[in-house]
N, C-alpha and C. Protein backbone atom coordinates (compact mmCIF):
# COMPACT_ATOMS: atom_id res chain seq x y z
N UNK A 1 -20.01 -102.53 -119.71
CA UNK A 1 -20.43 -103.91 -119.78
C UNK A 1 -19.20 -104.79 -119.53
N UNK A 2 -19.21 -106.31 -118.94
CA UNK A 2 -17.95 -106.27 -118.43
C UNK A 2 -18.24 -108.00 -118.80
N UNK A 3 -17.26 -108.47 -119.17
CA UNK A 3 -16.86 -109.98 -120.30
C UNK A 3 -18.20 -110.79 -119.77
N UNK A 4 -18.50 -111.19 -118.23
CA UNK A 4 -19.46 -111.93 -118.36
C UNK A 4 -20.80 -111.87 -118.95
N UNK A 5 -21.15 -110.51 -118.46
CA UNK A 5 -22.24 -110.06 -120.00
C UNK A 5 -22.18 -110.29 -120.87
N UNK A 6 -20.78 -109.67 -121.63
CA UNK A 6 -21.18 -109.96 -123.21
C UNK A 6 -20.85 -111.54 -123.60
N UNK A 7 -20.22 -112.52 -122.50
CA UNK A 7 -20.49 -113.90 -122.79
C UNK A 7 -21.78 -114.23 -122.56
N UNK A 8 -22.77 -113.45 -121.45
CA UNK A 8 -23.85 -114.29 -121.74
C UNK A 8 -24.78 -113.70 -123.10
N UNK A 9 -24.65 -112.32 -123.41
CA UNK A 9 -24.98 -112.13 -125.08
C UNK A 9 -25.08 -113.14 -125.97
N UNK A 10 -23.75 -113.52 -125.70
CA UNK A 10 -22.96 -114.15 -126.76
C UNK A 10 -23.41 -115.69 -126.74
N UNK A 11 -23.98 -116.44 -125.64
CA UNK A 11 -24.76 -117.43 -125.66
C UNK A 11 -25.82 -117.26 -125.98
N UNK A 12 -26.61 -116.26 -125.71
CA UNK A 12 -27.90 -115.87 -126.17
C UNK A 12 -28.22 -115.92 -127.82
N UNK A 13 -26.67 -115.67 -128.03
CA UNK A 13 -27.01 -115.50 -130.03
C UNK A 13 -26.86 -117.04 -129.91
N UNK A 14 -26.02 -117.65 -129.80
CA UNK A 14 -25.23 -118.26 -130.50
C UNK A 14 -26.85 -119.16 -130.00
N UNK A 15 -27.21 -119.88 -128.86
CA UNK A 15 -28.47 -120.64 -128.24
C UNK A 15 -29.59 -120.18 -128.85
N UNK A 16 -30.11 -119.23 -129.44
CA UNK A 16 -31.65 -118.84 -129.85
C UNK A 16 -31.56 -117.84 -130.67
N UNK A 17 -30.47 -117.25 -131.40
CA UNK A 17 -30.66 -116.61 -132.34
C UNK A 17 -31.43 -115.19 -131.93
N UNK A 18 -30.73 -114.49 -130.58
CA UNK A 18 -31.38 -113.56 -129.97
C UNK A 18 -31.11 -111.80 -130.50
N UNK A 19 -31.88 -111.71 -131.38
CA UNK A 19 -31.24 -110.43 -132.22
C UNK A 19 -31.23 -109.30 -131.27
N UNK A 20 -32.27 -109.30 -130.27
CA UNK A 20 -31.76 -108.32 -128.95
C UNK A 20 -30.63 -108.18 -128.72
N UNK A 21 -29.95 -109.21 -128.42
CA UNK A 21 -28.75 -109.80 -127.61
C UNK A 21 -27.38 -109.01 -128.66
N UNK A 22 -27.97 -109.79 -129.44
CA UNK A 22 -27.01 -109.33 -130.50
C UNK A 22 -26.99 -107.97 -130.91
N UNK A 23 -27.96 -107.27 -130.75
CA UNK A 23 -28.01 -105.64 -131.13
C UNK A 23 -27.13 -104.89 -129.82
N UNK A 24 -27.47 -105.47 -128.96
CA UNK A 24 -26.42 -105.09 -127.81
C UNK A 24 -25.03 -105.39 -127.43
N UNK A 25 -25.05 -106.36 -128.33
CA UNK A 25 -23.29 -106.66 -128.63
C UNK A 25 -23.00 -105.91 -129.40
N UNK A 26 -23.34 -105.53 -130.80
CA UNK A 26 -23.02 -104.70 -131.51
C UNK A 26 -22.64 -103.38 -131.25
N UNK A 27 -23.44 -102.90 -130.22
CA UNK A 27 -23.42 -101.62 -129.88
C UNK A 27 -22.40 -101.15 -129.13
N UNK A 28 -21.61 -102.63 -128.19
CA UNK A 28 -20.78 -102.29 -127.42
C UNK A 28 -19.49 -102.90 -128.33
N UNK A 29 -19.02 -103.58 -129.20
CA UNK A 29 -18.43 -104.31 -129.71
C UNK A 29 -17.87 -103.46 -130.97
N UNK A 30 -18.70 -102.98 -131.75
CA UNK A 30 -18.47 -102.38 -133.01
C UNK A 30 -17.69 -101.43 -133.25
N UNK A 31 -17.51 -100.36 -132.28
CA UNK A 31 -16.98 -98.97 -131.78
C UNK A 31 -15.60 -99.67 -131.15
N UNK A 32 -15.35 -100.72 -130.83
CA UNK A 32 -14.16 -101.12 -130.69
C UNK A 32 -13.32 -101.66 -131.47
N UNK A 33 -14.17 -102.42 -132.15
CA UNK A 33 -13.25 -103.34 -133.38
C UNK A 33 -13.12 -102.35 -134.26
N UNK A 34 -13.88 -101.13 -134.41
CA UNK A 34 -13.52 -100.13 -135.24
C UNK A 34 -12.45 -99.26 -135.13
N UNK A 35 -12.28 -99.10 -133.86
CA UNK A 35 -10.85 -98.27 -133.43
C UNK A 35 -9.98 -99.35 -133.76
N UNK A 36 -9.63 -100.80 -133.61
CA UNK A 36 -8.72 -101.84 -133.36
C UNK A 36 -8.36 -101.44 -135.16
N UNK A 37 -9.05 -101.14 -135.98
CA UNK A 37 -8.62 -100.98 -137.28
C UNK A 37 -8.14 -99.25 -137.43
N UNK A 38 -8.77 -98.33 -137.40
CA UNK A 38 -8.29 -97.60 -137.14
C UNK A 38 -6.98 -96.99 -136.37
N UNK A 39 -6.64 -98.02 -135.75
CA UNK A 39 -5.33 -97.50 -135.31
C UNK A 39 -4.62 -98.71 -135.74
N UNK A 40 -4.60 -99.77 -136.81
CA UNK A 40 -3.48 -100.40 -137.17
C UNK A 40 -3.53 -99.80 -138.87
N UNK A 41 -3.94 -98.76 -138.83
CA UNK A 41 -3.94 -97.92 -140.09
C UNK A 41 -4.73 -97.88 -141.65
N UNK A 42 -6.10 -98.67 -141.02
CA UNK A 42 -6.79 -99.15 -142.12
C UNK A 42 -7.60 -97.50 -142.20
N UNK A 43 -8.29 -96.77 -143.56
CA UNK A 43 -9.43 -95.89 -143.47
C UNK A 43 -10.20 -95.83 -142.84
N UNK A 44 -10.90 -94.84 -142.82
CA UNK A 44 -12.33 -94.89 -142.14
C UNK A 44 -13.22 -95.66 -142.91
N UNK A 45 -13.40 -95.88 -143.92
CA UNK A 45 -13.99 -96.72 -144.93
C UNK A 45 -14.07 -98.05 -144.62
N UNK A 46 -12.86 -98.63 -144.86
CA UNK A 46 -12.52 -99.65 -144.66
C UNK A 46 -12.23 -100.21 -143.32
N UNK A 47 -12.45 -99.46 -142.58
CA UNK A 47 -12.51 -99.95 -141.25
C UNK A 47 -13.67 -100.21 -141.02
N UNK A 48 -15.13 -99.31 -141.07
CA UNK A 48 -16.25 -99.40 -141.04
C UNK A 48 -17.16 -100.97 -141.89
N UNK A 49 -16.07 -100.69 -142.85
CA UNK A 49 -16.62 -102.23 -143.55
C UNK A 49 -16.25 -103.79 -143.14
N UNK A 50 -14.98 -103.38 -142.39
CA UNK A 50 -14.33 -104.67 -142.14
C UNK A 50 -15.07 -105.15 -140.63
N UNK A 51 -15.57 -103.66 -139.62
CA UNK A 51 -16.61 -104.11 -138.51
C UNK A 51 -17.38 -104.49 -138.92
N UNK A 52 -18.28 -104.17 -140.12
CA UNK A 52 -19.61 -105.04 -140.09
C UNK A 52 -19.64 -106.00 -140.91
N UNK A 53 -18.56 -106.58 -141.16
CA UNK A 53 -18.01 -108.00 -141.59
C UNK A 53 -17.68 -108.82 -140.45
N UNK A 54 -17.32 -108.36 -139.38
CA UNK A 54 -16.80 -109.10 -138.48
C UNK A 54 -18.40 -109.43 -137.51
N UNK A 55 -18.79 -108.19 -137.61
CA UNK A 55 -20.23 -108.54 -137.13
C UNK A 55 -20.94 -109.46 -137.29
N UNK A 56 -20.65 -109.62 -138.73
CA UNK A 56 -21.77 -110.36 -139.78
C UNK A 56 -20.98 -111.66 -139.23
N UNK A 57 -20.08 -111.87 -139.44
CA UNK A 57 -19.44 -113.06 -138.96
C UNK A 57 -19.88 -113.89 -137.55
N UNK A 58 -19.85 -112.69 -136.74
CA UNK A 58 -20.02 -113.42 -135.14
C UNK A 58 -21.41 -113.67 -135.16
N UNK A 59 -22.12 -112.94 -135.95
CA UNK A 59 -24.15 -113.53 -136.24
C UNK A 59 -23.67 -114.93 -136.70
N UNK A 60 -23.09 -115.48 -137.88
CA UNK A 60 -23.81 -116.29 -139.02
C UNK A 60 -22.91 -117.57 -138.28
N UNK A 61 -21.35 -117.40 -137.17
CA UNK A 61 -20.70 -118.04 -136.89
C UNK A 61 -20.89 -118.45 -135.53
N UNK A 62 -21.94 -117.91 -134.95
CA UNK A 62 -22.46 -117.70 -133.88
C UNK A 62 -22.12 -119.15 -132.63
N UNK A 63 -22.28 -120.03 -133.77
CA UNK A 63 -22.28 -121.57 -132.76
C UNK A 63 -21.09 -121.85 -132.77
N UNK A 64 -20.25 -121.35 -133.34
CA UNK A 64 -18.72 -121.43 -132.74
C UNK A 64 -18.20 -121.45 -131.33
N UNK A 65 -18.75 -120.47 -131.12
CA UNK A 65 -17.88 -119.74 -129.66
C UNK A 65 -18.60 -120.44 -128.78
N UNK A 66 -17.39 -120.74 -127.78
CA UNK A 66 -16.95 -121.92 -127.06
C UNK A 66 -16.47 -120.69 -125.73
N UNK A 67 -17.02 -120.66 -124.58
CA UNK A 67 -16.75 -120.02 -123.62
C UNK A 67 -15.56 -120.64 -123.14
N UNK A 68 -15.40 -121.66 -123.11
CA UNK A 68 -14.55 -122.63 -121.99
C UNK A 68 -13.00 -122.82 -123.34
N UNK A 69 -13.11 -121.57 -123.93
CA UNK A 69 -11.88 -122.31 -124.65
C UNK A 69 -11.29 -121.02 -125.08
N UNK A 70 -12.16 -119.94 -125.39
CA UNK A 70 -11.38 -118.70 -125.21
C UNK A 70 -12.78 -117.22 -124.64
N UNK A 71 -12.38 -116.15 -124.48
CA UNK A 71 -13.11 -115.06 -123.62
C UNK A 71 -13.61 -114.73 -124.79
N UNK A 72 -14.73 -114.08 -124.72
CA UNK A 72 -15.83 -113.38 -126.01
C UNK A 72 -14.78 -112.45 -126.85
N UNK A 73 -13.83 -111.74 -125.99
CA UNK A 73 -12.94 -110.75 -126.60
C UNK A 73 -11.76 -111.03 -127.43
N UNK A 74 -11.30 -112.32 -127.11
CA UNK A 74 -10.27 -113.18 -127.70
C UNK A 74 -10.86 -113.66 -128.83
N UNK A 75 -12.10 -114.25 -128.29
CA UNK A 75 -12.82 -114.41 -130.14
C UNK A 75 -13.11 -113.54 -130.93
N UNK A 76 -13.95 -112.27 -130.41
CA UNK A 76 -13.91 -111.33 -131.31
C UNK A 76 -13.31 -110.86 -132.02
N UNK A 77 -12.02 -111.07 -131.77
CA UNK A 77 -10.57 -110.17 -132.39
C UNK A 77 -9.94 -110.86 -132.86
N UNK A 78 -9.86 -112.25 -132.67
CA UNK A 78 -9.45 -112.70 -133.43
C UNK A 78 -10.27 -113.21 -134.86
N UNK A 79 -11.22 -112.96 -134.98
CA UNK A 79 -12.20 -113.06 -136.09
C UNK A 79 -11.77 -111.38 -136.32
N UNK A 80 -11.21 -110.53 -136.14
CA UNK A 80 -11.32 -108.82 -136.52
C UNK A 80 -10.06 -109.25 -136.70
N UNK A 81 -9.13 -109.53 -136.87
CA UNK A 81 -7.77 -110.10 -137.00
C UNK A 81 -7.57 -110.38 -138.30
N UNK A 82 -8.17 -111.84 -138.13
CA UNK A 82 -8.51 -112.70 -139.75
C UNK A 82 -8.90 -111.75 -140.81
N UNK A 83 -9.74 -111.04 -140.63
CA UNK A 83 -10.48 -110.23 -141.51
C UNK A 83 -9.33 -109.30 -142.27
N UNK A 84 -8.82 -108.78 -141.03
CA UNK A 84 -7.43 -107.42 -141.50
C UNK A 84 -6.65 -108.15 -142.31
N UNK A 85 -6.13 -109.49 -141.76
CA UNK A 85 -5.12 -110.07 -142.43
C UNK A 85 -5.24 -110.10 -143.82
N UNK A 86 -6.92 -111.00 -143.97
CA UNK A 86 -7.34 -111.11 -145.28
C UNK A 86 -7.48 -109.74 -146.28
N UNK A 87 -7.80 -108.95 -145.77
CA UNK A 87 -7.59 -107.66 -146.15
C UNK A 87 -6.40 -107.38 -146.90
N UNK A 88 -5.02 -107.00 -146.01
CA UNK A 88 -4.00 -106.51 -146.55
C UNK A 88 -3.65 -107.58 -147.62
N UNK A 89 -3.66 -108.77 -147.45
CA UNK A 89 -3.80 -109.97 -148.02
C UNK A 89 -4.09 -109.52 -149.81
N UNK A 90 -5.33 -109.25 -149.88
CA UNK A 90 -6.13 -109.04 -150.66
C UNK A 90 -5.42 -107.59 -151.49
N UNK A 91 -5.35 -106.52 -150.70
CA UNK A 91 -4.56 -105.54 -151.60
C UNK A 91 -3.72 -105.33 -151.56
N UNK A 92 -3.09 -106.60 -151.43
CA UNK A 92 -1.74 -106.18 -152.13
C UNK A 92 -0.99 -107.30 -152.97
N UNK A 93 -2.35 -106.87 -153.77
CA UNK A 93 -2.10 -107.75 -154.83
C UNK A 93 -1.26 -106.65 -156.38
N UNK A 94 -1.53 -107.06 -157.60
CA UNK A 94 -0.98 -106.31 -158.57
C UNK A 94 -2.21 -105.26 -159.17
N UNK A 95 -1.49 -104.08 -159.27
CA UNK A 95 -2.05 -102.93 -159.65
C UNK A 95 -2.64 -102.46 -160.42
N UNK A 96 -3.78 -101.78 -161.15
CA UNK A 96 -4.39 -101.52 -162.59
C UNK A 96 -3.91 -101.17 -163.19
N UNK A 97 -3.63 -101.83 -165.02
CA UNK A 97 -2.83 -101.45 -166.26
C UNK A 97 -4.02 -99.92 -166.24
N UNK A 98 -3.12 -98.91 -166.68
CA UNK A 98 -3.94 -97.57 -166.66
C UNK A 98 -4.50 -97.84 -168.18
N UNK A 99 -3.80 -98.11 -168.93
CA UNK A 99 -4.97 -98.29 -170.37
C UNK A 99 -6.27 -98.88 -170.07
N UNK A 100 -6.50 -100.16 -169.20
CA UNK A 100 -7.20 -100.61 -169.20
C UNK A 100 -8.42 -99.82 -167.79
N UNK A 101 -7.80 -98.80 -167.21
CA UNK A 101 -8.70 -98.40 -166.58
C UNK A 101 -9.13 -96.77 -167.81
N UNK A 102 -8.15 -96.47 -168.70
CA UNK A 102 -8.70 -95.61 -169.87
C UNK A 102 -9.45 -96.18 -170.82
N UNK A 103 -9.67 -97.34 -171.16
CA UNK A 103 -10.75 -98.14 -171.99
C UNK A 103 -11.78 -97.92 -171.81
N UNK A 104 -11.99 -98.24 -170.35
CA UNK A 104 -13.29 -98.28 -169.46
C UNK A 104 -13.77 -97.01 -169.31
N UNK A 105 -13.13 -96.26 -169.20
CA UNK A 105 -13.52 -94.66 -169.07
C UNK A 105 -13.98 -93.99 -170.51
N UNK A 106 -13.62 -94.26 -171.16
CA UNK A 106 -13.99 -93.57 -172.50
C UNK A 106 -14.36 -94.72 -173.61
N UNK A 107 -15.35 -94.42 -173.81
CA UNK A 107 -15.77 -95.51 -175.22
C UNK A 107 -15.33 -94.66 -176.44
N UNK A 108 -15.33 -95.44 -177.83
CA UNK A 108 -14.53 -95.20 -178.66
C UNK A 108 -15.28 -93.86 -179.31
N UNK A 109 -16.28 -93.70 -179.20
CA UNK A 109 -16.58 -92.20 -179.90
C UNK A 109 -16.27 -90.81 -178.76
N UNK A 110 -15.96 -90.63 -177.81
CA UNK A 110 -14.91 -90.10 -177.02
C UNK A 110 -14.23 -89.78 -177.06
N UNK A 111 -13.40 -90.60 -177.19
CA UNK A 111 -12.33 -90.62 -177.60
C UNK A 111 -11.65 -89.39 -178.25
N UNK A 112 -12.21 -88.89 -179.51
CA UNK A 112 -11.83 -88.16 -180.31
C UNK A 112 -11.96 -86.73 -179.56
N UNK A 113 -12.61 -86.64 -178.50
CA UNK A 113 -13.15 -85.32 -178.02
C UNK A 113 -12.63 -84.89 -176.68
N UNK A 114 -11.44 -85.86 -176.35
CA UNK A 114 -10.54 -85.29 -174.97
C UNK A 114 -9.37 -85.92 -175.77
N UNK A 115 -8.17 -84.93 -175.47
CA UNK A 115 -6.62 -85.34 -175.48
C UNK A 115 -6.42 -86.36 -174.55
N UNK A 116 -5.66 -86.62 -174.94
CA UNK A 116 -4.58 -87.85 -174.17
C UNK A 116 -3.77 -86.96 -173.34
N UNK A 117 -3.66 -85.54 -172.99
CA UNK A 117 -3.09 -85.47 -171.99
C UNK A 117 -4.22 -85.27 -170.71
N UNK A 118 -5.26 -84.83 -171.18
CA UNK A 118 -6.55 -85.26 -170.18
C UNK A 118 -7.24 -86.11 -169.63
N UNK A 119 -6.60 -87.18 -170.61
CA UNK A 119 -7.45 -88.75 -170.09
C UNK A 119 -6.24 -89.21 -169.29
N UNK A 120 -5.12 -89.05 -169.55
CA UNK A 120 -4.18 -89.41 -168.10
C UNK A 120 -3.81 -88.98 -167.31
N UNK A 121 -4.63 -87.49 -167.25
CA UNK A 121 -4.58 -86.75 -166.05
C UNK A 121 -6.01 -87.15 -164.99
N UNK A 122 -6.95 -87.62 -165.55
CA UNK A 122 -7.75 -88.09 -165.45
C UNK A 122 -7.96 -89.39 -164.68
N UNK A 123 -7.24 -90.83 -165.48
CA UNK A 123 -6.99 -91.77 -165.18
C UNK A 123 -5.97 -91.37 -163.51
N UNK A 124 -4.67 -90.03 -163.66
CA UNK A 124 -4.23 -90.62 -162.22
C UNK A 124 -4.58 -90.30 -161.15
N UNK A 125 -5.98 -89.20 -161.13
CA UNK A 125 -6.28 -88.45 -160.27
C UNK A 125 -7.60 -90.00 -159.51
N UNK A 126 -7.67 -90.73 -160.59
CA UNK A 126 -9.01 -91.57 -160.51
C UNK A 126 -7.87 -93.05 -159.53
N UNK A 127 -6.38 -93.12 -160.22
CA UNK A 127 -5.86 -94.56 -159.34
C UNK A 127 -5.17 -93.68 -158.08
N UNK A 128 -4.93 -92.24 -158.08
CA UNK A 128 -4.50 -91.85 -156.44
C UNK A 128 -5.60 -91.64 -155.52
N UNK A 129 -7.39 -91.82 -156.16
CA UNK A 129 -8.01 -91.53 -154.99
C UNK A 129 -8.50 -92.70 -154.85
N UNK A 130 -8.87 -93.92 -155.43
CA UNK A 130 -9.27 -95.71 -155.36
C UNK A 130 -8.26 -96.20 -154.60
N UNK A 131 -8.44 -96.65 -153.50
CA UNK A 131 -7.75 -98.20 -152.80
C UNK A 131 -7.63 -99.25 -153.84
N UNK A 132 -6.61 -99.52 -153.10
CA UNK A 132 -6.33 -101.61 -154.13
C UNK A 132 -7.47 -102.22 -153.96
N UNK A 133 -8.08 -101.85 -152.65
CA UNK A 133 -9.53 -102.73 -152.70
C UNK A 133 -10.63 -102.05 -153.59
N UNK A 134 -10.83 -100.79 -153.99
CA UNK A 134 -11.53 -100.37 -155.04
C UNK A 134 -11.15 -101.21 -156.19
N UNK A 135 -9.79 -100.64 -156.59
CA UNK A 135 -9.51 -100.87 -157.90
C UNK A 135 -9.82 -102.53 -158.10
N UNK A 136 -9.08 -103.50 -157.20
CA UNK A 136 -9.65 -104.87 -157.39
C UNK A 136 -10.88 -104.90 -157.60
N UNK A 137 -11.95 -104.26 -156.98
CA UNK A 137 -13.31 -105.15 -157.63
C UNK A 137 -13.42 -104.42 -158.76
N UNK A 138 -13.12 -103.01 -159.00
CA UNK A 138 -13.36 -102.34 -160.69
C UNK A 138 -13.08 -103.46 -161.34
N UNK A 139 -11.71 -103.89 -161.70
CA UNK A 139 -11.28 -104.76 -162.16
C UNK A 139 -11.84 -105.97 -162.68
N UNK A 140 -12.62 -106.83 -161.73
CA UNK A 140 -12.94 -107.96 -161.34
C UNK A 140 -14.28 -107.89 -162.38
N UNK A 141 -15.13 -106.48 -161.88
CA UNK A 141 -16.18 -106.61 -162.19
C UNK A 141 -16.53 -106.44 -163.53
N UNK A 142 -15.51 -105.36 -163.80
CA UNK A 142 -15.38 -104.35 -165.32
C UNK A 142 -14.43 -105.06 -166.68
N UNK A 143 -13.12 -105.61 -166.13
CA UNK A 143 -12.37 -106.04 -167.19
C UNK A 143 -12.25 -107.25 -166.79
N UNK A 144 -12.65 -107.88 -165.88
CA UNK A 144 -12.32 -109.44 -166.11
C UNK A 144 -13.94 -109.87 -166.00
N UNK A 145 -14.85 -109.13 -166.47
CA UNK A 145 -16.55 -109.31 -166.56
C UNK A 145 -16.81 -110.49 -165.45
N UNK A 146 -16.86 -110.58 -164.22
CA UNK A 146 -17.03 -111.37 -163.21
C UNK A 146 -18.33 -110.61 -162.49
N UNK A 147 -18.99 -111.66 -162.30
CA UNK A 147 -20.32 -110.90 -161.16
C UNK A 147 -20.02 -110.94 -160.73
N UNK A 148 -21.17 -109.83 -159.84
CA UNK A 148 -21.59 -110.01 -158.49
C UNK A 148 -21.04 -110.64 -157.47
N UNK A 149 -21.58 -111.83 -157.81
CA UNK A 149 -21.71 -113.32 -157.08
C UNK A 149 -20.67 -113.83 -156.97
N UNK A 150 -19.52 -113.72 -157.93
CA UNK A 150 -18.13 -114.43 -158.01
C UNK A 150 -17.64 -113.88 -157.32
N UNK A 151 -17.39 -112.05 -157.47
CA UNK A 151 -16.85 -111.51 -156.46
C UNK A 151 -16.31 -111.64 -155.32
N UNK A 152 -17.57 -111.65 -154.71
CA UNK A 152 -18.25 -111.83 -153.11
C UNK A 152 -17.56 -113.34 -152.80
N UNK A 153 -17.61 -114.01 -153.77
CA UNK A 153 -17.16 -115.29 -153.57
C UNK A 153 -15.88 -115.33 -153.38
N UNK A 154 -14.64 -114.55 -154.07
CA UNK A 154 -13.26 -114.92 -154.56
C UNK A 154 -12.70 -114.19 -153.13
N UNK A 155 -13.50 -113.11 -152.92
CA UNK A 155 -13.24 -112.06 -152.40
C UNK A 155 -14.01 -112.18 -150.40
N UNK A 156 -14.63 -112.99 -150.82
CA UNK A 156 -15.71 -113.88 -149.15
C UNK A 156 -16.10 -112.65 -148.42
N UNK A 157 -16.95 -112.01 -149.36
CA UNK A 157 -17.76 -110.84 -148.82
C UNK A 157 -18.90 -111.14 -149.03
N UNK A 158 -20.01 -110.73 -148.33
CA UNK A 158 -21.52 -110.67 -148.57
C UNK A 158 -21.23 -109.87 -150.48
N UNK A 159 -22.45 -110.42 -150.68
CA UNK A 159 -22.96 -109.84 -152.43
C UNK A 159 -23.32 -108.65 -151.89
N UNK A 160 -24.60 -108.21 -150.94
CA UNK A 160 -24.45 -106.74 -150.79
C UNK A 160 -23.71 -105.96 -150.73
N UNK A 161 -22.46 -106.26 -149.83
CA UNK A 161 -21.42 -105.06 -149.54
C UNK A 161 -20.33 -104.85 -151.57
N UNK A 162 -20.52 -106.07 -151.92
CA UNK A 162 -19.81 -105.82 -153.16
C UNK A 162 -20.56 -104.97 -154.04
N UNK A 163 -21.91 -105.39 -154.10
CA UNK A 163 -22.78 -103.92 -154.82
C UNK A 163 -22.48 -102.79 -154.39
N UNK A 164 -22.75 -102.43 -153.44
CA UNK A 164 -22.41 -100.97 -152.48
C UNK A 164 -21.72 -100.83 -153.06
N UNK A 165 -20.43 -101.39 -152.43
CA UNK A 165 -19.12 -100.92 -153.00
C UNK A 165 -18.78 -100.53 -154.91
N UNK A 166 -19.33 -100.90 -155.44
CA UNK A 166 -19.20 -101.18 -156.88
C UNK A 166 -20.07 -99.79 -157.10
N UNK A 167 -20.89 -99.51 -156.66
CA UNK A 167 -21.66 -98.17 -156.44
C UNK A 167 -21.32 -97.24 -156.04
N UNK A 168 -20.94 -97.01 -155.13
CA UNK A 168 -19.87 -96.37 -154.83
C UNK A 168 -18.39 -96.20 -154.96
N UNK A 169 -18.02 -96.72 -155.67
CA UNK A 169 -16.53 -96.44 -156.52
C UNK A 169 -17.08 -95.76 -157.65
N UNK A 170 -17.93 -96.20 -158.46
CA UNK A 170 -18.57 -95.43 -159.58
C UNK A 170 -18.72 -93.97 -159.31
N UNK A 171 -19.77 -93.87 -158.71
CA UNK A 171 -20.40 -92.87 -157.94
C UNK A 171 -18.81 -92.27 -157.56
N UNK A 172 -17.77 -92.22 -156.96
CA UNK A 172 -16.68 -91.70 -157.00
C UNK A 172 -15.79 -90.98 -158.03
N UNK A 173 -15.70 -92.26 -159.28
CA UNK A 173 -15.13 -92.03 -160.03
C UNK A 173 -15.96 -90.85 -161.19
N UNK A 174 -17.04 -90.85 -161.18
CA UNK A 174 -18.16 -89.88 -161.82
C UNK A 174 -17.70 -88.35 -161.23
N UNK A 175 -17.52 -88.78 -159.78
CA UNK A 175 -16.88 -87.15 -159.08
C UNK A 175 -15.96 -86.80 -159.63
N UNK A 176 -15.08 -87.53 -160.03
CA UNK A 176 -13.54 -87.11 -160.34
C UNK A 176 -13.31 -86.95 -161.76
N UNK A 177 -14.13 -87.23 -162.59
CA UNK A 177 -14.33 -87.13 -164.35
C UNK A 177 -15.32 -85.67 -164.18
């Protein structure tokens, strides 16, 4: 597919809200912005999430793009850009007090029934396999009791992907206990 196509896609969304159009951008678009993270060293995870953020973006931002001011590909990436930035941005921030991720893990009648050399063998097997971006929303969600909704907000993610995610860190950390 070759730029004038996916500019006229790309009018198609942005003019009528053409989810065709747009399913066909995706298809050619997604598999790229996914490598563009993948090779500046983000996970497979997190690469996968940060494309369909960027996706989500070029849907909801759609009336932005301005042919006559930059190429569909220059916009794309640079909206897949922003995103990374905000990303590294984001984790690398300050790290989880391990007590406070051992609080959370064991309630007080527990307690009595694993050593302390198991619960911090425990706790580091649980902060060497979580990203900063895991551990931030644990955090967010668990010890600084913040929804959902704030999350997504502080953090300018869809509320779905923060559930997922919050579900899947669990669902992780359950593996590793």
């Amino acid at each position: 597919m070759d730029y004038s196509e996916l500019s006229k896609l790309m009018v198609k969304i942005r003019d009528n809200r053409d989810q065709i159009a747009f399913s066909q951008l995706f298809d050619f678009l997604a598999p790229k912005i996914n490598g563009y993270y993948l090779q500046n060293g983000l996970i497979k995870d997190n690469a996968e999430e940060l494309t369909q953020e960027v996706m989500s973006t070029i849907w909801s931002k759609s009336e932005l793009y301005d042919a006559t001011k930059a190429s569909i590909s220059t916009w794309v990436f640079t909206i897949a850009r922003n995103k990374k930035v905000d990303f590294f941005r984001k984790n690398a921030t300050k790290s989880l007090n391990e007590e406070d991720v051992r609080e959370f893990l064991y309630e007080e009648n527990n307690k009595n029934s694993v050593n302390e050399s198991e619960i911090k063998d425990q706790v580091n097997r649980i902060n060497k396999e979580l990203n900063k971006e895991q551990r931030k929303i644990i955090k967010m969600n668990f010890f600084e009791n913040k929804s959902h909704k704030k999350i997504a907000e502080e953090l300018e993610i869809p509320l779905g992907t923060v559930k997922s995610r919050i579900r899947h860190i669990l669902t992780k950390m359950q593996r590793l206990l």
